[in-house]
N, C-alpha and C. Protein backbone atom coordinates (compact mmCIF):
# COMPACT_ATOMS: atom_id res chain seq x y z
N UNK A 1 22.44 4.15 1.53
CA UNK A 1 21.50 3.08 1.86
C UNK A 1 21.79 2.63 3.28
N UNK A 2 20.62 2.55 4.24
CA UNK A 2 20.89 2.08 5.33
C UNK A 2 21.50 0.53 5.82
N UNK A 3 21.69 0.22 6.57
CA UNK A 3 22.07 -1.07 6.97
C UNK A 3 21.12 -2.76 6.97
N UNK A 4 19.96 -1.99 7.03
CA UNK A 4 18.56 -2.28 7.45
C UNK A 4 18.15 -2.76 5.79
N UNK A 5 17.99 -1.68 5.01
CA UNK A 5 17.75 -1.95 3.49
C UNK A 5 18.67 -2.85 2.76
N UNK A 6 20.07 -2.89 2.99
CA UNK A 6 21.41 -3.84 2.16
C UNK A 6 20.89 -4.71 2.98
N UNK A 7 20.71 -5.25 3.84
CA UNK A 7 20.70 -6.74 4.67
C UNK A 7 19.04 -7.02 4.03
N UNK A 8 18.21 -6.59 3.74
CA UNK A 8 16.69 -6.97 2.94
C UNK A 8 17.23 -7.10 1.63
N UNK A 9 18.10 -6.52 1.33
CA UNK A 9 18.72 -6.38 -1.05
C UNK A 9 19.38 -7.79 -0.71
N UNK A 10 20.13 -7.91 0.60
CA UNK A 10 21.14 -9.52 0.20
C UNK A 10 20.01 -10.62 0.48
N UNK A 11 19.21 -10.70 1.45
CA UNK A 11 18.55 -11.88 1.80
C UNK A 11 17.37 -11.78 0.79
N UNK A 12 16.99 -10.70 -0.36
CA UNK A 12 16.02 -11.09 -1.32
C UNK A 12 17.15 -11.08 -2.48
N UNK A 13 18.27 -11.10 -2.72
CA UNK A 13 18.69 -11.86 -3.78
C UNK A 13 19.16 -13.27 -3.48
N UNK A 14 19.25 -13.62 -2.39
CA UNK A 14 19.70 -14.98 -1.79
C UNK A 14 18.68 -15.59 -2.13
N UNK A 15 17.33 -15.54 -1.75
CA UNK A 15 15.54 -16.38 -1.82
C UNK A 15 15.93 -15.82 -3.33
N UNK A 16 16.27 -15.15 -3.95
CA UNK A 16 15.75 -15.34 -5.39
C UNK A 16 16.40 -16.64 -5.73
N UNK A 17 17.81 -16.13 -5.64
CA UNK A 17 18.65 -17.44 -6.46
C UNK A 17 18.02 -18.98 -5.95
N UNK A 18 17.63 -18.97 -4.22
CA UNK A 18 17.44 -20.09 -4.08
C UNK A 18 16.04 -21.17 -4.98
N UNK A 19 15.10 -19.90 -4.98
CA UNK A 19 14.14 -20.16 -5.76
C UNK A 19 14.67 -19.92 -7.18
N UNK A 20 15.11 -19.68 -7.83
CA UNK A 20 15.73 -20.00 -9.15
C UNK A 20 16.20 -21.04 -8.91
N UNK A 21 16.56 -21.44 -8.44
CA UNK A 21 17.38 -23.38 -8.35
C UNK A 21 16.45 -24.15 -7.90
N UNK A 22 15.19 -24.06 -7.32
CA UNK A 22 14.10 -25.07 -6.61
C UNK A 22 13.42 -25.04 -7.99
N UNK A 23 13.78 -24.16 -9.15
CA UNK A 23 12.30 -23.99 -9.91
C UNK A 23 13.06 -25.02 -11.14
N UNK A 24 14.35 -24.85 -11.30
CA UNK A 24 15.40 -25.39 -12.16
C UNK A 24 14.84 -26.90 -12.00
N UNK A 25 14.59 -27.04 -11.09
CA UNK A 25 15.35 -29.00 -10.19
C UNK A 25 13.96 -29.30 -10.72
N UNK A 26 12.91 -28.29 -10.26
CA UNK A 26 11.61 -29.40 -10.29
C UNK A 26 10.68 -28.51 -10.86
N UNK A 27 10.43 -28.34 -11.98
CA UNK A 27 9.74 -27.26 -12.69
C UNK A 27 8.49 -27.41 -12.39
N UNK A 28 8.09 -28.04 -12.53
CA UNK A 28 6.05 -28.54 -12.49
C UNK A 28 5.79 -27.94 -10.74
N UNK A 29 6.49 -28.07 -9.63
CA UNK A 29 6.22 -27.54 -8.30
C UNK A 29 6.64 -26.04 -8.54
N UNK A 30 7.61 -25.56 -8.69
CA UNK A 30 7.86 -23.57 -9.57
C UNK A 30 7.14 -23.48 -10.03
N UNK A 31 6.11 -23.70 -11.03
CA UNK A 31 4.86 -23.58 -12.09
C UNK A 31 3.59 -23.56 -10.48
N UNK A 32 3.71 -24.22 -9.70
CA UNK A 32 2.59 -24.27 -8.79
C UNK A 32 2.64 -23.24 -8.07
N UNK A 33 4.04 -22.80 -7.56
CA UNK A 33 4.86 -21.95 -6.44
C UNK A 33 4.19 -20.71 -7.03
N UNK A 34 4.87 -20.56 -8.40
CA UNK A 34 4.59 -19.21 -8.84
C UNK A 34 2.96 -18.94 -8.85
N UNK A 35 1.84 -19.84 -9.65
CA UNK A 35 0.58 -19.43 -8.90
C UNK A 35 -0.18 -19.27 -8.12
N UNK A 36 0.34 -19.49 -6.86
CA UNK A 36 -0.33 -19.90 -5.53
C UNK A 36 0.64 -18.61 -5.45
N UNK A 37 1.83 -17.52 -5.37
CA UNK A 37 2.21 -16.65 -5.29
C UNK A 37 1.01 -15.45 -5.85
N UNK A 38 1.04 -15.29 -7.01
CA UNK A 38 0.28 -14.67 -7.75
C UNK A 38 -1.19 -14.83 -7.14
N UNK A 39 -1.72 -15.78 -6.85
CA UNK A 39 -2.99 -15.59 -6.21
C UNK A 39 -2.96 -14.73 -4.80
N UNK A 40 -2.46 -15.20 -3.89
CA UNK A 40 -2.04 -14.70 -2.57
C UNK A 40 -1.76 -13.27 -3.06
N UNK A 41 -0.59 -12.47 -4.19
CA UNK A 41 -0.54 -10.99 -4.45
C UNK A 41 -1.58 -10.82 -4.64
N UNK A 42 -2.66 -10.74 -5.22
CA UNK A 42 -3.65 -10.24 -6.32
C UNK A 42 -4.98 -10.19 -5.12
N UNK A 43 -5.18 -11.41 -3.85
CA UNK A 43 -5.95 -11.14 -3.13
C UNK A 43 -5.55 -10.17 -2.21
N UNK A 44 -4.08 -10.43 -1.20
CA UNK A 44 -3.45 -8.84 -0.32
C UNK A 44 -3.82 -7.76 -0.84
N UNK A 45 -3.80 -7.70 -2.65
CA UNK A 45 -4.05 -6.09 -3.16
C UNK A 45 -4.92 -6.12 -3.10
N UNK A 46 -6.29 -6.62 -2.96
CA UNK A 46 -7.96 -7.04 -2.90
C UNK A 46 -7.59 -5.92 -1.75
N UNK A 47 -7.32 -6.82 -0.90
CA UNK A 47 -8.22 -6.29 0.67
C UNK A 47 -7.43 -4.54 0.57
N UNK A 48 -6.27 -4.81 0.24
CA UNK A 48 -5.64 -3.40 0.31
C UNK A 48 -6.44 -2.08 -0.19
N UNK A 49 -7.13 -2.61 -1.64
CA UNK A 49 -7.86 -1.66 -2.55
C UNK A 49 -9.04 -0.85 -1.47
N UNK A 50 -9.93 -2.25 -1.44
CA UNK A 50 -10.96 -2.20 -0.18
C UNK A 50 -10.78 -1.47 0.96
N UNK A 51 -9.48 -1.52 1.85
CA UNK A 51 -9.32 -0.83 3.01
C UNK A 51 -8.81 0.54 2.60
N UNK A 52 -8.14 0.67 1.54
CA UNK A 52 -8.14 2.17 1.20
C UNK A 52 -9.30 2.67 0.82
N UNK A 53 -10.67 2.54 0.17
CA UNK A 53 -11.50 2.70 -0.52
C UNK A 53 -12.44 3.27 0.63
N UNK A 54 -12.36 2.45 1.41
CA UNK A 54 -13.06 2.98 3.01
C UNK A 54 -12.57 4.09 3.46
N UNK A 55 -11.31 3.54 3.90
CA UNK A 55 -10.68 5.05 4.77
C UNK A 55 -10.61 6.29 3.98
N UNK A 56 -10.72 6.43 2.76
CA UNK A 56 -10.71 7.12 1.65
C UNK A 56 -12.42 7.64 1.64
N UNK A 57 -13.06 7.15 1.79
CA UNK A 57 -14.59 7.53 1.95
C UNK A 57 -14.83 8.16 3.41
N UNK A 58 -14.52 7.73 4.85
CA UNK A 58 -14.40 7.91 5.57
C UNK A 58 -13.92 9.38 6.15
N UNK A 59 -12.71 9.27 5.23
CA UNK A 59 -11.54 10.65 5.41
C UNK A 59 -12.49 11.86 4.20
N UNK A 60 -13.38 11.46 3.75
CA UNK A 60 -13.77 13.14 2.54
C UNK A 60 -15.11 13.15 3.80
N UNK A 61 -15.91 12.12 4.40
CA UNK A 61 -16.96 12.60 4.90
C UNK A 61 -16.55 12.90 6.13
N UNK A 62 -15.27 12.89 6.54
CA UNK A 62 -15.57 13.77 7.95
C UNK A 62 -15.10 14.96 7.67
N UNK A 63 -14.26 15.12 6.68
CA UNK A 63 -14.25 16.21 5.96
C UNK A 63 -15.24 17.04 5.19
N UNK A 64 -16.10 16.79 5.04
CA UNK A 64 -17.33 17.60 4.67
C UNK A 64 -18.01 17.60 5.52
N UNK A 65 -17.99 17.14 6.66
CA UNK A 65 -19.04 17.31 7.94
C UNK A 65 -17.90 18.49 8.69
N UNK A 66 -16.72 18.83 8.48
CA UNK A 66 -16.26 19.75 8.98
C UNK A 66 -15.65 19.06 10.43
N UNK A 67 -15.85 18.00 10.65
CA UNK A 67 -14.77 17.09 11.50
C UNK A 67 -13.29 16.88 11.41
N UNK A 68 -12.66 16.58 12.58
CA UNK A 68 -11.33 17.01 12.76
C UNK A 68 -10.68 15.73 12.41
N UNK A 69 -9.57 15.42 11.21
CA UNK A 69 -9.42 14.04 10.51
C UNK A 69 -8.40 13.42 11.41
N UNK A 70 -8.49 12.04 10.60
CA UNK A 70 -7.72 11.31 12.07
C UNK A 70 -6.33 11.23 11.61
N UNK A 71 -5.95 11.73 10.69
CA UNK A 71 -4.36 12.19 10.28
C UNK A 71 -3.77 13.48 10.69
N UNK A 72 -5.03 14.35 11.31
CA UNK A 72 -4.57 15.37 11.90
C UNK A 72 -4.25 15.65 13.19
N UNK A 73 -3.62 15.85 13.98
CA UNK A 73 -2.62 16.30 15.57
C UNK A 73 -3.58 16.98 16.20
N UNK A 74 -3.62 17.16 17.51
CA UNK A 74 -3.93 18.12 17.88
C UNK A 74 -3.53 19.36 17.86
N UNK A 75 -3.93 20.86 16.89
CA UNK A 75 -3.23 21.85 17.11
C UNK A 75 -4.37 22.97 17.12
N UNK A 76 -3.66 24.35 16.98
CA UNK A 76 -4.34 25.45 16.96
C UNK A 76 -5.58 25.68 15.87
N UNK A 77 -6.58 26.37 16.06
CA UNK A 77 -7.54 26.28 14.55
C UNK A 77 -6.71 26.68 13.33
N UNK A 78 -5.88 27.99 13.28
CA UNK A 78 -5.04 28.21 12.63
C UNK A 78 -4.38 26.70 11.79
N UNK A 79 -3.43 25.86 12.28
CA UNK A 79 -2.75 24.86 12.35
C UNK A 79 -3.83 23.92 11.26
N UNK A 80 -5.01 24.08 12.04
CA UNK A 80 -5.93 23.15 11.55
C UNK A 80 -6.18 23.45 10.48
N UNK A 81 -6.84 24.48 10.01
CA UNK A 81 -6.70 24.66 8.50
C UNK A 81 -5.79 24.34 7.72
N UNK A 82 -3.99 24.59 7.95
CA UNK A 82 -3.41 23.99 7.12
C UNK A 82 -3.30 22.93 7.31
N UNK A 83 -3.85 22.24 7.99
CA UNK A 83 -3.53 20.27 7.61
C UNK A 83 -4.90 20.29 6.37
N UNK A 84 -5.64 20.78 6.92
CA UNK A 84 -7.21 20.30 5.70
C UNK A 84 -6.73 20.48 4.34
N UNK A 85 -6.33 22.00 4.33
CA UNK A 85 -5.54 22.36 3.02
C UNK A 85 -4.51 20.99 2.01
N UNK A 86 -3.86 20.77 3.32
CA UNK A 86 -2.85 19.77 2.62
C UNK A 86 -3.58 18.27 2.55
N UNK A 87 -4.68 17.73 2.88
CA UNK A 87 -5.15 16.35 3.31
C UNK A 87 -6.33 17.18 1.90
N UNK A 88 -6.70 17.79 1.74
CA UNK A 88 -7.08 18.37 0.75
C UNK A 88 -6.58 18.12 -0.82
N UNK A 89 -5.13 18.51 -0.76
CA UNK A 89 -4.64 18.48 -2.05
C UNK A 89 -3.84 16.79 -2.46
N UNK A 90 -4.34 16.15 -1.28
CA UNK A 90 -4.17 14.45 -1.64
C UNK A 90 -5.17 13.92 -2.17
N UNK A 91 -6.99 13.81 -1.84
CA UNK A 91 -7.52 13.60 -1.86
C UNK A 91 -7.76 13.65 -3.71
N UNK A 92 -7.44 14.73 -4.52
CA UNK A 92 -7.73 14.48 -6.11
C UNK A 92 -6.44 12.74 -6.65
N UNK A 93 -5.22 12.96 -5.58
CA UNK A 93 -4.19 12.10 -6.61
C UNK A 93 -4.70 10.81 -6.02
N UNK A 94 -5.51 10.44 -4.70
CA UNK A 94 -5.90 9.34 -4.00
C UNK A 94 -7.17 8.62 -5.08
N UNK A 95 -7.80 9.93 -5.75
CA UNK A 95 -8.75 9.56 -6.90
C UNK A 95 -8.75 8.88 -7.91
N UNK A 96 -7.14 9.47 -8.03
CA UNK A 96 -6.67 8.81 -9.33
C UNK A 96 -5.90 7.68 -9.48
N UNK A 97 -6.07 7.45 -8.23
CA UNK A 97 -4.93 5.95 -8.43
C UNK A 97 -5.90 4.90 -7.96
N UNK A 98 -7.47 5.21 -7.33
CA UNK A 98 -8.68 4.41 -7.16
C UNK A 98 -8.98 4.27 -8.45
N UNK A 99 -9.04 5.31 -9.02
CA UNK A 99 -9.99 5.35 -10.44
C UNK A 99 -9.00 4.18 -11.80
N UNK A 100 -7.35 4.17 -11.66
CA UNK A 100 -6.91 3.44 -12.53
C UNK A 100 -6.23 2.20 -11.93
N UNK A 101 -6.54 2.15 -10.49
CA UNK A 101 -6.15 0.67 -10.44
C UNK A 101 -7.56 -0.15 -9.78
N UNK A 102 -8.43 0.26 -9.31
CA UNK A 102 -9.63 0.17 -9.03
C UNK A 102 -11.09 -0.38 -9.59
């Protein structure tokens, strides 16, 4: 584990505990905390769904127009085919995770 990741594991078990003790002291404001949390998640995943849903529409039609995708580099035509190939074999599991969380 990097240095970078243990220093994010200690300072989110530190905010846990601290918020475990703010929720202890004064329960009825934790009861507020936690839904005004939960709203704020549930809208970020909104827009998230949405902005994948686009770029996800975006990325099959320039791909069927035979346009060069914007995840792909500049390389040889050769080259180019295998990125399609592989931006190809994402596009069914990108389906499936629209289709069951979507």
């Amino acid at each position: 584990m990097s240095l970078g990741r243990s220093v994010l594991l200690v300072l989110s078990g530190v905010l846990s505990i601290a918020f475990g003790m703010l929720i202890s002291i004064q329960p009825a404001s934790g009861l507020l905390a936690v839904a005004w949390l939960i709203g704020l998640n549930a809208i970020l995943a909104g827009i998230m769904y949405v902005v994948v849903y686009f770029e996800s529409r975006s990325l099959a039609s320039s791909l069927a127009l035979g346009l060069q995708s914007p995840y792909q580099t500049q390389a040889s035509p050769q080259q180019n085919g295998e990125h399609v190939v592989h931006v190809l074999h994402v596009l069914p599991a990108l389906r499936i995770v629209l289709s069951e969380y979507g």
